[in-house]
PDB file of N, CA and C in Angstrom:
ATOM      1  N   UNK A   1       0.683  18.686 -11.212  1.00  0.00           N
ATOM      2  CA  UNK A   1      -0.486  18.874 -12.026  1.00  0.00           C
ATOM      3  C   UNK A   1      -1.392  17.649 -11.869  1.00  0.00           C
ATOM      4  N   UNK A   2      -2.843  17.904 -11.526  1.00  0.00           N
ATOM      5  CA  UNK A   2      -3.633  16.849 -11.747  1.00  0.00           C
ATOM      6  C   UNK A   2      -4.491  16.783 -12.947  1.00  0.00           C
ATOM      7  N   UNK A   3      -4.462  15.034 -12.818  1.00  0.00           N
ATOM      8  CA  UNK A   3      -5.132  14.818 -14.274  1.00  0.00           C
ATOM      9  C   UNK A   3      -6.450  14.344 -13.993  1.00  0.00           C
ATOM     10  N   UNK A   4      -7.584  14.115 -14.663  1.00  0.00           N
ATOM     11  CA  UNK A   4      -9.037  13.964 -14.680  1.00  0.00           C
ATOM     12  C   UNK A   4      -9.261  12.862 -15.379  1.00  0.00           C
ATOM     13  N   UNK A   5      -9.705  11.790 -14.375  1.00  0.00           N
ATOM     14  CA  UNK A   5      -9.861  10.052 -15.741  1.00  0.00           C
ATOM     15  C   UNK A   5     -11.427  10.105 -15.072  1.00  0.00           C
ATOM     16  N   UNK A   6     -11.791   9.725 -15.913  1.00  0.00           N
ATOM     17  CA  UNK A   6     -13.484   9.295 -16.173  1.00  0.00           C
ATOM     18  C   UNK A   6     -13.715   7.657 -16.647  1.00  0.00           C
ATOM     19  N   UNK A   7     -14.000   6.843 -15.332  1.00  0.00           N
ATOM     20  CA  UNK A   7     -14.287   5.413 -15.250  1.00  0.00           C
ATOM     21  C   UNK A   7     -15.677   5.224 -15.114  1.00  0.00           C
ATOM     22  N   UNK A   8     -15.967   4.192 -15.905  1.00  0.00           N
ATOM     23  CA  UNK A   8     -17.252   3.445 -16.110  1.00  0.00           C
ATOM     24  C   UNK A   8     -17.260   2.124 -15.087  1.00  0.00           C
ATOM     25  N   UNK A   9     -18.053   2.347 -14.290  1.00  0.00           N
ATOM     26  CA  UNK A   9     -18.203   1.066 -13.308  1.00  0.00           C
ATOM     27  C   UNK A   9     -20.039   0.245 -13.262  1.00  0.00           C
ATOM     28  N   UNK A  10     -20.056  -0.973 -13.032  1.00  0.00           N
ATOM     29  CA  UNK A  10     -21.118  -1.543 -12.572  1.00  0.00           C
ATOM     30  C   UNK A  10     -22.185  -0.697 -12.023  1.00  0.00           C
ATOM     31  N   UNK A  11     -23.272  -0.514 -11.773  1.00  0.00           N
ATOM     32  CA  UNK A  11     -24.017   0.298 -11.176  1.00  0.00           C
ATOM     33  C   UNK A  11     -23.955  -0.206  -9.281  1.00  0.00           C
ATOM     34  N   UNK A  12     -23.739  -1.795  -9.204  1.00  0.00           N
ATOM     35  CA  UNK A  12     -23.728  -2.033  -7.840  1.00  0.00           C
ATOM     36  C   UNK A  12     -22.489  -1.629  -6.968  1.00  0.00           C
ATOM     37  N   UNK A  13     -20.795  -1.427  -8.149  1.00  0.00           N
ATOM     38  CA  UNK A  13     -20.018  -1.261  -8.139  1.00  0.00           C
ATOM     39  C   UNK A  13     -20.079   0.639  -7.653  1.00  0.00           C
ATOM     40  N   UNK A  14     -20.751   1.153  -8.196  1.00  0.00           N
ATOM     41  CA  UNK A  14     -20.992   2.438  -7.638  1.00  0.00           C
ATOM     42  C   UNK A  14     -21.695   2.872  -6.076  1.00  0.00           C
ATOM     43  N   UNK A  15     -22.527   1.688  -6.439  1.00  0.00           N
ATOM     44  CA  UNK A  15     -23.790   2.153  -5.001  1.00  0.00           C
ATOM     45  C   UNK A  15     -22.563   1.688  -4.025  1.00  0.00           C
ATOM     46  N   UNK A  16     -21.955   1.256  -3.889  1.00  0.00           N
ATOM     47  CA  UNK A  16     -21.167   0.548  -2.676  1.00  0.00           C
ATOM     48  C   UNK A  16     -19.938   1.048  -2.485  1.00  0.00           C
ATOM     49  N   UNK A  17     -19.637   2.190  -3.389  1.00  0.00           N
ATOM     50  CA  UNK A  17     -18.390   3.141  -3.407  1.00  0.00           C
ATOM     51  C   UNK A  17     -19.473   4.173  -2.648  1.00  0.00           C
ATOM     52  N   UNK A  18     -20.237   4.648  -3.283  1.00  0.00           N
ATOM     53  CA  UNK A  18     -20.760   5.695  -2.436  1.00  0.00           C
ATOM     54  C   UNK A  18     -21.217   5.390  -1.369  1.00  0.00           C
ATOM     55  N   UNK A  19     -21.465   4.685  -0.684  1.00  0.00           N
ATOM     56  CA  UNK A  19     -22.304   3.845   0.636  1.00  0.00           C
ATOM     57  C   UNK A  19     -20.462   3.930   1.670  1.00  0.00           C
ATOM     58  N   UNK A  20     -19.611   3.625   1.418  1.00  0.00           N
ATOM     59  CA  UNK A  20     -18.658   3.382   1.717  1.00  0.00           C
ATOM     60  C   UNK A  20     -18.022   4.961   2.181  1.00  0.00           C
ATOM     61  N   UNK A  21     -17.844   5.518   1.281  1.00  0.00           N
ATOM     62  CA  UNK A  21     -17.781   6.641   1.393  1.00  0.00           C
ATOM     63  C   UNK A  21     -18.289   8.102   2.269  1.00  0.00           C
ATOM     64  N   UNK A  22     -19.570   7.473   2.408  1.00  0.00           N
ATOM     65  CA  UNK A  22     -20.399   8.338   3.143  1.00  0.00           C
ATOM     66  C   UNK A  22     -20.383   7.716   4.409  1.00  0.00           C
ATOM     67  N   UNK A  23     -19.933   6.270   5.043  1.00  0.00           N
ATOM     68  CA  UNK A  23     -19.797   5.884   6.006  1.00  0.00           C
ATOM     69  C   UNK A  23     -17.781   6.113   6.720  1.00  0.00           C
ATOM     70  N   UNK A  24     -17.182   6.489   5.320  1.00  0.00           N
ATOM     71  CA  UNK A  24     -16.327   7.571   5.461  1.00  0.00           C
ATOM     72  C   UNK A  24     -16.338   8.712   5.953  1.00  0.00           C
ATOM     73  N   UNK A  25     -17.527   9.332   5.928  1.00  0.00           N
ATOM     74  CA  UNK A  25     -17.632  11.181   5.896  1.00  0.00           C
ATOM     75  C   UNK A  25     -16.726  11.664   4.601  1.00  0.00           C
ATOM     76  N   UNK A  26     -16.701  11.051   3.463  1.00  0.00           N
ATOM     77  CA  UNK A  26     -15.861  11.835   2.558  1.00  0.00           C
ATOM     78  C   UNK A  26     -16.723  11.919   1.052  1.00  0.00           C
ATOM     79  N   UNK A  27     -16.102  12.345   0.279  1.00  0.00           N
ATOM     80  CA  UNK A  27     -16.597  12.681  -0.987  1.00  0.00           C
ATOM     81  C   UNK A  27     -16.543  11.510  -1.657  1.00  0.00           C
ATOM     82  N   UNK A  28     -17.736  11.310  -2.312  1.00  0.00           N
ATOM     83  CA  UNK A  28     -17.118  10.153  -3.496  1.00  0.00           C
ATOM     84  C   UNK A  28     -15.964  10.075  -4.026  1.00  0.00           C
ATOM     85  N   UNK A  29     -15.370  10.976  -4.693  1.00  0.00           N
ATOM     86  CA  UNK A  29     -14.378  11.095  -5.617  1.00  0.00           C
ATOM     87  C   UNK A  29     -13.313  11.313  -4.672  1.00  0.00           C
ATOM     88  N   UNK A  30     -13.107  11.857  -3.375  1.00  0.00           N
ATOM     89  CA  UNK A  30     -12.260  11.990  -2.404  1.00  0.00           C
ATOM     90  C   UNK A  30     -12.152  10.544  -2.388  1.00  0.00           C
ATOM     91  N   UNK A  31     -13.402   9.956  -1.703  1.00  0.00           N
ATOM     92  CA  UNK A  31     -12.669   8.562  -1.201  1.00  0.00           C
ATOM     93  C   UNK A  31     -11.931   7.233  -2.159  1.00  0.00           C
ATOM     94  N   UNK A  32     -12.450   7.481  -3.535  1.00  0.00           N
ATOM     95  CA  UNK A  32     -11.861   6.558  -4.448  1.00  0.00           C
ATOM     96  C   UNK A  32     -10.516   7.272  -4.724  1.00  0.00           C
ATOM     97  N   UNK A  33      -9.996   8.427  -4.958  1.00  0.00           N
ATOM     98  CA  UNK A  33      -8.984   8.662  -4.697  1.00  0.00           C
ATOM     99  C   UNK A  33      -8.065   8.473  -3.479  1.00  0.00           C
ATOM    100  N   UNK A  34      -8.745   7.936  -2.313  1.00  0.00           N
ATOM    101  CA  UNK A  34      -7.656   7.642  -1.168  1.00  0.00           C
ATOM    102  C   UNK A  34      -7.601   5.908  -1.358  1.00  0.00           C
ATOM    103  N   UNK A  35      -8.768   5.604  -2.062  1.00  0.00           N
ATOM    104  CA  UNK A  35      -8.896   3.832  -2.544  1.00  0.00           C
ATOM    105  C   UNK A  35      -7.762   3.283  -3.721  1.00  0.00           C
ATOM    106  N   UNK A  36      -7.590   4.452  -4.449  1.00  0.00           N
ATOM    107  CA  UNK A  36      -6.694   3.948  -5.494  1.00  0.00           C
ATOM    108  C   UNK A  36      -5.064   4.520  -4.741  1.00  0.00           C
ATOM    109  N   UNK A  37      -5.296   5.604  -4.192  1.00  0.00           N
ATOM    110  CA  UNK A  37      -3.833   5.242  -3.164  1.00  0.00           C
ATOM    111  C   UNK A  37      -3.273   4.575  -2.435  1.00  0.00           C
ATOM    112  N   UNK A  38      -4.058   4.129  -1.674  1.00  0.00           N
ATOM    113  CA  UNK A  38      -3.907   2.805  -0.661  1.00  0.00           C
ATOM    114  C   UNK A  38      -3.747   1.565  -1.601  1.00  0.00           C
ATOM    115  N   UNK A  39      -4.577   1.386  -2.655  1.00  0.00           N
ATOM    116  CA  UNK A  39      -3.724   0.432  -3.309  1.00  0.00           C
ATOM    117  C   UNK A  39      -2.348   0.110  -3.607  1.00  0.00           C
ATOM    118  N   UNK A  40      -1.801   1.395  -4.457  1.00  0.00           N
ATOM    119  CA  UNK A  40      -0.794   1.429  -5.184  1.00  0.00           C
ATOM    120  C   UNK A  40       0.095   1.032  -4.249  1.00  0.00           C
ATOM    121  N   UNK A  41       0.109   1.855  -2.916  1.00  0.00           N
ATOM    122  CA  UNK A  41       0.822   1.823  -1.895  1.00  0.00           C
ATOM    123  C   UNK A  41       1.225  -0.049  -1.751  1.00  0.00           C
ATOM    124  N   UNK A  42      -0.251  -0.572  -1.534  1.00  0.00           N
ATOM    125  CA  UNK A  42       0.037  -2.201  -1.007  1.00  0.00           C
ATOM    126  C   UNK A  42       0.714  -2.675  -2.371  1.00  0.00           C
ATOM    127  N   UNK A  43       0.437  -2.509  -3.550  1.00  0.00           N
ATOM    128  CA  UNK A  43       1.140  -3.284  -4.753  1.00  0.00           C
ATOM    129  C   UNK A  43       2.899  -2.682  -4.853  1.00  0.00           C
ATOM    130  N   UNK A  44       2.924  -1.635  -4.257  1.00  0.00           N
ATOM    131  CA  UNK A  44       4.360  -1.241  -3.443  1.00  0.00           C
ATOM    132  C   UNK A  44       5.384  -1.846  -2.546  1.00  0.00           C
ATOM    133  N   UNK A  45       3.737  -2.193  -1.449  1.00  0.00           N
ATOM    134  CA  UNK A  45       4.551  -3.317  -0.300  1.00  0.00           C
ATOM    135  C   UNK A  45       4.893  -4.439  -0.691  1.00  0.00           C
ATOM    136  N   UNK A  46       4.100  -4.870  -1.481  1.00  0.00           N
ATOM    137  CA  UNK A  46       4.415  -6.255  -1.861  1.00  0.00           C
ATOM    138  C   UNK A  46       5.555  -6.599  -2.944  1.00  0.00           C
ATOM    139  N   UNK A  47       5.391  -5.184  -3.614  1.00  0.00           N
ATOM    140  CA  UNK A  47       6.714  -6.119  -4.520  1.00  0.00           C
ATOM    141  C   UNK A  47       7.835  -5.704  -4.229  1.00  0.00           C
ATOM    142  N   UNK A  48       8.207  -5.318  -2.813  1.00  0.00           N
ATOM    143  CA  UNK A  48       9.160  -5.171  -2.024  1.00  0.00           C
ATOM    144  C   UNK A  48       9.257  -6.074  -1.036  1.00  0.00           C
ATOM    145  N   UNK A  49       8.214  -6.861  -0.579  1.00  0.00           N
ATOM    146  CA  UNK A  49       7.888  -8.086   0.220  1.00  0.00           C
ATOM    147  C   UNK A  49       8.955  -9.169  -1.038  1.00  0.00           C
ATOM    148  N   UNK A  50       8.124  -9.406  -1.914  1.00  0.00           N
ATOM    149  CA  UNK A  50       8.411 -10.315  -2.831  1.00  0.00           C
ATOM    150  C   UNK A  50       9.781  -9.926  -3.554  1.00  0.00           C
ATOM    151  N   UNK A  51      10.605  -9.061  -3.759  1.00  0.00           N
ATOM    152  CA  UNK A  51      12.225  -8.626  -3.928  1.00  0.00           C
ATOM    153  C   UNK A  51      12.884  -9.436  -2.791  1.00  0.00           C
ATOM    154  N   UNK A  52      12.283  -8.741  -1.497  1.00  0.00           N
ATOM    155  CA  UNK A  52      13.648  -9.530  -0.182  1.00  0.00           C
ATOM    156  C   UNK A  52      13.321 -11.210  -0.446  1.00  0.00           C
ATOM    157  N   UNK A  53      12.199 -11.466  -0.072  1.00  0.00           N
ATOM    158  CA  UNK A  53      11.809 -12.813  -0.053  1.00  0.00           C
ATOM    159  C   UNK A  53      12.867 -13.322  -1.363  1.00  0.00           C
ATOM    160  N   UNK A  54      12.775 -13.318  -2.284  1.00  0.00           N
ATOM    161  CA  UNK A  54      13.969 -13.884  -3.280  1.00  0.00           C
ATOM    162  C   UNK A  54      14.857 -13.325  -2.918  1.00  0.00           C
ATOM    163  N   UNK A  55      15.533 -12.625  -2.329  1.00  0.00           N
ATOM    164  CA  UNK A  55      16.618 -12.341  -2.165  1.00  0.00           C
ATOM    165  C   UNK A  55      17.672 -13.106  -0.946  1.00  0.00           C
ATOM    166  N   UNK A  56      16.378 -13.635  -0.177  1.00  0.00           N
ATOM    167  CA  UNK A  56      16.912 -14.858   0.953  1.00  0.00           C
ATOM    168  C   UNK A  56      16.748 -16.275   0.653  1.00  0.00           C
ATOM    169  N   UNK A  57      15.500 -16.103  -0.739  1.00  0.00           N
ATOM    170  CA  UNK A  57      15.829 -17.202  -1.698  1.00  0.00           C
ATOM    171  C   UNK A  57      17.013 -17.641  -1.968  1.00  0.00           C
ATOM    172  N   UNK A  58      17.796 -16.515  -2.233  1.00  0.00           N
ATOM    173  CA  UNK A  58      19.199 -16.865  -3.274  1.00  0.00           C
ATOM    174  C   UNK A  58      20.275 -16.719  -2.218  1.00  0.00           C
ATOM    175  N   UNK A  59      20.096 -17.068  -1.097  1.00  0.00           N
ATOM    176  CA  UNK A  59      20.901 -16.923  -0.268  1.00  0.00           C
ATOM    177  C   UNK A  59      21.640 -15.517   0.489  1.00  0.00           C
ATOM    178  N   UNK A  60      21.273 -14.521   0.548  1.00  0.00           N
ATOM    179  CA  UNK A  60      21.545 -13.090   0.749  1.00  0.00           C
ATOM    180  C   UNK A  60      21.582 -13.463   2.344  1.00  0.00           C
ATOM    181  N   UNK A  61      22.213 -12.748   2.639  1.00  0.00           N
ATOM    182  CA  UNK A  61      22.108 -13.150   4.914  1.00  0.00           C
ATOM    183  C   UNK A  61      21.102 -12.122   5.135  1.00  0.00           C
ATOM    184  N   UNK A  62      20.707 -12.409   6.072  1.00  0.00           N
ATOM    185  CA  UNK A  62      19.623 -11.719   7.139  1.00  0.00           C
ATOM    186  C   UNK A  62      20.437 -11.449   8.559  1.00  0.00           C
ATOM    187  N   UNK A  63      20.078 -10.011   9.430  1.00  0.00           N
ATOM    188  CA  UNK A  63      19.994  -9.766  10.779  1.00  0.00           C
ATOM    189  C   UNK A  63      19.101  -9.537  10.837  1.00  0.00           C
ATOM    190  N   UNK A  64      19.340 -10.171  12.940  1.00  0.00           N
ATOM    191  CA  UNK A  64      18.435  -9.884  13.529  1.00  0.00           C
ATOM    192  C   UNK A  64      17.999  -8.437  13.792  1.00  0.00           C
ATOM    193  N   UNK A  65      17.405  -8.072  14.419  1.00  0.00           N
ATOM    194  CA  UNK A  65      17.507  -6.416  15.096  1.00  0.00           C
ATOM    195  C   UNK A  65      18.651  -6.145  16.420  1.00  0.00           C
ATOM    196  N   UNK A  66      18.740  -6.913  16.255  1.00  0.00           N
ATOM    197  CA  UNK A  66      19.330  -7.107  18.035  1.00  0.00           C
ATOM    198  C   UNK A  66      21.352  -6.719  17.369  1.00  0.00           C
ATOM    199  N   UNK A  67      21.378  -7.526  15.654  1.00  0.00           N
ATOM    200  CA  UNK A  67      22.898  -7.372  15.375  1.00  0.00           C
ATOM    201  C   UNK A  67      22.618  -6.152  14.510  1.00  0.00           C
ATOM    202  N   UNK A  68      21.567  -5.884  14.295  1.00  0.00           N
ATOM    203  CA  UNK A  68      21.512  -5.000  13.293  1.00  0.00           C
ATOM    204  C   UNK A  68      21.371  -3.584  14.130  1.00  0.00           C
ATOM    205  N   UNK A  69      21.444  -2.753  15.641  1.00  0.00           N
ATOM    206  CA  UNK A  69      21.422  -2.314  16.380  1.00  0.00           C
ATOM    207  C   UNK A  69      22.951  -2.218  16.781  1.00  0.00           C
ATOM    208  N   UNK A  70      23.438  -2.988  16.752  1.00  0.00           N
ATOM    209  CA  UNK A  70      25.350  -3.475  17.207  1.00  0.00           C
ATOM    210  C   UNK A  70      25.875  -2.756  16.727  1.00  0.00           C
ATOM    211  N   UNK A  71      25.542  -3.336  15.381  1.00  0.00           N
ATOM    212  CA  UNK A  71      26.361  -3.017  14.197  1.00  0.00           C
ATOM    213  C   UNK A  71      26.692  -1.522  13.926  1.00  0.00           C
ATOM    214  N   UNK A  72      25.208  -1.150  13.931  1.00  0.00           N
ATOM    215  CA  UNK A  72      25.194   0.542  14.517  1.00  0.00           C
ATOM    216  C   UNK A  72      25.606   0.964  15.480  1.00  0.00           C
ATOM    217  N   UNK A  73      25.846   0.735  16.724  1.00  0.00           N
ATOM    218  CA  UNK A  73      25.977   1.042  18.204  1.00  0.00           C
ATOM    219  C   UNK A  73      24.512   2.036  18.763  1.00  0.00           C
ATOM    220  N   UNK A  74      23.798   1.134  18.208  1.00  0.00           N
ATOM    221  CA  UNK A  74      22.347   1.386  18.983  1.00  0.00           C
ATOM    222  C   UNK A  74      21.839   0.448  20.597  1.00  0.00           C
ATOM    223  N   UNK A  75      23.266   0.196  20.798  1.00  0.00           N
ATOM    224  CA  UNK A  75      22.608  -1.187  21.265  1.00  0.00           C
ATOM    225  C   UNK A  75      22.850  -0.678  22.736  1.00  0.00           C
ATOM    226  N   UNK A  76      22.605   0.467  23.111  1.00  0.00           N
ATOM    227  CA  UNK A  76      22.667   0.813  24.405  1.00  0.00           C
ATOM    228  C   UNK A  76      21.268   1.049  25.289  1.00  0.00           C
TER     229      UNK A  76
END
């Protein structure tokens, strides 16, 4: 089910969504919807970036690809 939010933005904040958009070929509202996906996505990557990164903080081991291929018997 989709839901319907109604945001209040800057007026320059608009002209430059739609300018953007149309140098997209897409809909306004299409393209801020692929803008707020692509976000979420990167605030995704990152706090999965930032999980391992402490996690080799605290000493956790790392492979390479090369043992991590072995290990599997990919390594042919």
């Amino acid at each position: 089910m989709n839901k319907r939010v109604t945001i209040e933005m800057p007026d320059e904040m608009h002209r430059l969504l739609t300018e953007h958009a149309a140098q997209a070929g897409a809909e306004t509202d299409a393209y801020m919807l692929d803008v707020l996906e692509q976000h979420l996505e990167d605030l995704n990557d990152i706090a999965a970036a930032e999980g391992a990164m402490e996690r080799i903080r605290n000493g956790e081991p790392t492979y390479t690809l090369e043992e991590v291929k072995l290990r599997l018997g990919l390594d042919n």
